[in-house]
Protein backbone atom coordinates (compact mmCIF):
# COMPACT_ATOMS: atom_id res chain seq x y z
CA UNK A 1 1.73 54.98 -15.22
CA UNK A 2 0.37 52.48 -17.15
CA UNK A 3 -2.08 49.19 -15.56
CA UNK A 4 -3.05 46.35 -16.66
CA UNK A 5 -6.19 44.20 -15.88
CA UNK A 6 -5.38 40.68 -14.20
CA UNK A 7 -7.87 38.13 -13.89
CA UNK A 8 -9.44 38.42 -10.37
CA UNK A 9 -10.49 41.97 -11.89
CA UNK A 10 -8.25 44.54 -10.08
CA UNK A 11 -5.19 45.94 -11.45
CA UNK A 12 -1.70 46.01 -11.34
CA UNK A 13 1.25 48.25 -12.70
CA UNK A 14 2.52 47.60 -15.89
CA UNK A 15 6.54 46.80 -15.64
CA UNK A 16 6.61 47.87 -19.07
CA UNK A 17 8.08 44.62 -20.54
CA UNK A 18 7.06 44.49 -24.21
CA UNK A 19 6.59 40.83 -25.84
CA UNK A 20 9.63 39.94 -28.17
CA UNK A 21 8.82 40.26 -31.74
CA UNK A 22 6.63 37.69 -33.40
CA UNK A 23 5.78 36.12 -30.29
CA UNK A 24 1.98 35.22 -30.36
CA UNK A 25 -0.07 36.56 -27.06
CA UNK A 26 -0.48 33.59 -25.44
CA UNK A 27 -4.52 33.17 -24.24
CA UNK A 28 -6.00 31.15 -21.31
CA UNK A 29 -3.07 28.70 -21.08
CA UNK A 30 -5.90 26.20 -21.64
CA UNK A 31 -4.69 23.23 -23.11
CA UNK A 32 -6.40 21.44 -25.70
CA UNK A 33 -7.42 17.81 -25.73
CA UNK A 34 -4.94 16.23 -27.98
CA UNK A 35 -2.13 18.34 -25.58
CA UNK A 36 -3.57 16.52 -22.60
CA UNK A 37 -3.57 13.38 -24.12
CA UNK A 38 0.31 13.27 -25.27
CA UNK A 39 1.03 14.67 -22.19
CA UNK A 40 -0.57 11.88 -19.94
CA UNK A 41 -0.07 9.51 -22.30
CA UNK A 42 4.10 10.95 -21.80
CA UNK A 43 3.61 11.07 -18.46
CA UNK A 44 2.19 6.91 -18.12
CA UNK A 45 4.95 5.93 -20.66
CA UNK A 46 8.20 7.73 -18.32
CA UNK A 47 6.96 5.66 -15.32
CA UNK A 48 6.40 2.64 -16.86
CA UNK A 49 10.08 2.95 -18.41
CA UNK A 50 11.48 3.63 -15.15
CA UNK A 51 9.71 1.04 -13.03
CA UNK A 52 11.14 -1.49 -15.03
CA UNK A 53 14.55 -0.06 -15.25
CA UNK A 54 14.28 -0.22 -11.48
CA UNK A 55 13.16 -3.45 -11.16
CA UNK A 56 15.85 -4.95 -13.13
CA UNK A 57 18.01 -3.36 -10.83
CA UNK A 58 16.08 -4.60 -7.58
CA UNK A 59 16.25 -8.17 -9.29
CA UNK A 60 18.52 -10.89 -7.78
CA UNK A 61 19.26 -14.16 -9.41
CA UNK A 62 17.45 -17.43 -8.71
CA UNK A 63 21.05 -18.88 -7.68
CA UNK A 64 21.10 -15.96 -4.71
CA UNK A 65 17.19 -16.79 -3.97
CA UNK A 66 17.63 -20.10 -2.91
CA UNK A 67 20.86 -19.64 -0.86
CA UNK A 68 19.15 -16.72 1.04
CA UNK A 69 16.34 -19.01 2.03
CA UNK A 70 18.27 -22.09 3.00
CA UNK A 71 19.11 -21.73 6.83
CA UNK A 72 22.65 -20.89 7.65
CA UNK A 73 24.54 -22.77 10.49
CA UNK A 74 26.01 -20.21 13.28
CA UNK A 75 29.25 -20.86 12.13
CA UNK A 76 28.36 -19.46 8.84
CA UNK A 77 27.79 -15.87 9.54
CA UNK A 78 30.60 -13.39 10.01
CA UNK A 79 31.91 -12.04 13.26
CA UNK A 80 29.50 -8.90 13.97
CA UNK A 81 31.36 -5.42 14.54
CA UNK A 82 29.95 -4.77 18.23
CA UNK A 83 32.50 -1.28 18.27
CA UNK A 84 34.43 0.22 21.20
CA UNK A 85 35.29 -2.40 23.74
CA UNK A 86 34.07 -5.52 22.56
CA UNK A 87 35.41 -5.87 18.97
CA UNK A 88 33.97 -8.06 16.77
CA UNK A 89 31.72 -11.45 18.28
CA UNK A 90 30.64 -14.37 17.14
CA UNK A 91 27.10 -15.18 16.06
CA UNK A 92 27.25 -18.07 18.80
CA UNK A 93 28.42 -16.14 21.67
CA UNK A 94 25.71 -13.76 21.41
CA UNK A 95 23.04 -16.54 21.19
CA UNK A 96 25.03 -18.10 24.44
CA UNK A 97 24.97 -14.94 26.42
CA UNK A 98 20.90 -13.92 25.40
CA UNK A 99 20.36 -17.74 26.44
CA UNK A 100 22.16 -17.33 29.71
CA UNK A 101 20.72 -13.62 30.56
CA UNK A 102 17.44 -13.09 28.79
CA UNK A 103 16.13 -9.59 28.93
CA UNK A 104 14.02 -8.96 32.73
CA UNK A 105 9.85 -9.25 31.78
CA UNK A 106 8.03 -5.88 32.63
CA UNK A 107 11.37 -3.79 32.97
CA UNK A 108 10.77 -0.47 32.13
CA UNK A 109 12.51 -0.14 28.88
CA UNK A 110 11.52 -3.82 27.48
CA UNK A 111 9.39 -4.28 25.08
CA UNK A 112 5.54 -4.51 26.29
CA UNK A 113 2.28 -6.71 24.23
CA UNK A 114 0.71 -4.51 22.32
CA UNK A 115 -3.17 -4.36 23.46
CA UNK A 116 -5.77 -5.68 21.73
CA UNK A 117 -8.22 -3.54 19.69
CA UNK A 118 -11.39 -5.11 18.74
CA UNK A 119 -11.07 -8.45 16.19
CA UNK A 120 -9.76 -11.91 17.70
């Protein structure tokens, strides 16, 4: 049985497998420096081309800007889908009933102040 040397200088069995016909032994795999440079030059060009292809899709228009950031009256907003029982409710009966029953302070379960580390 035939071996072959590998780099880390022990060997291995040879499977045999002969190179195809005027394919060229490849060396090191080194590249050289004009192969780095198209390929991160490749590389920088592909992300640029797809950042702004996704930001042109993450865009909105200035007419949908300025009606997302001028307040809404309650009456405005769509029932919300609460599911099972309840159905759909109104924007204003949920801001009635937190009003009327706000959540219990220092119930386990509620939220709790986050401490203060160092700073202010």
């Amino acid at each position: 049985m035939m071996t072959k040397e590998t780099s880390h200088g022990g060997a291995m069995p040879d499977a045999g497998c002969a190179r195809a016909p005027g394919v060229a032994k490849t060396g090191s795999g080194a590249m050289t420096r004009s192969q780095i440079l198209l390929y991160c030059s490749s590389c920088i060009v592909l992300v640029v081309i797809g950042i702004s292809l996704l930001m042109r899709i993450a865009s909105v228009s200035p007419q949908f800007m300025k009606r997302a950031q001028t307040p809404q009256t309650m009456g405005r907003f769509a029932p919300i889908p609460m599911g099972g029982l309840y159905g759909t409710v109104s924007v204003r009966e949920l801001v009635n009933y937190y009003l009327e029953n706000p959540p219990p302070a220092g119930r386990p379960g509620s939220a709790r102040p986050l401490p203060k580390v160092g700073g202010c």
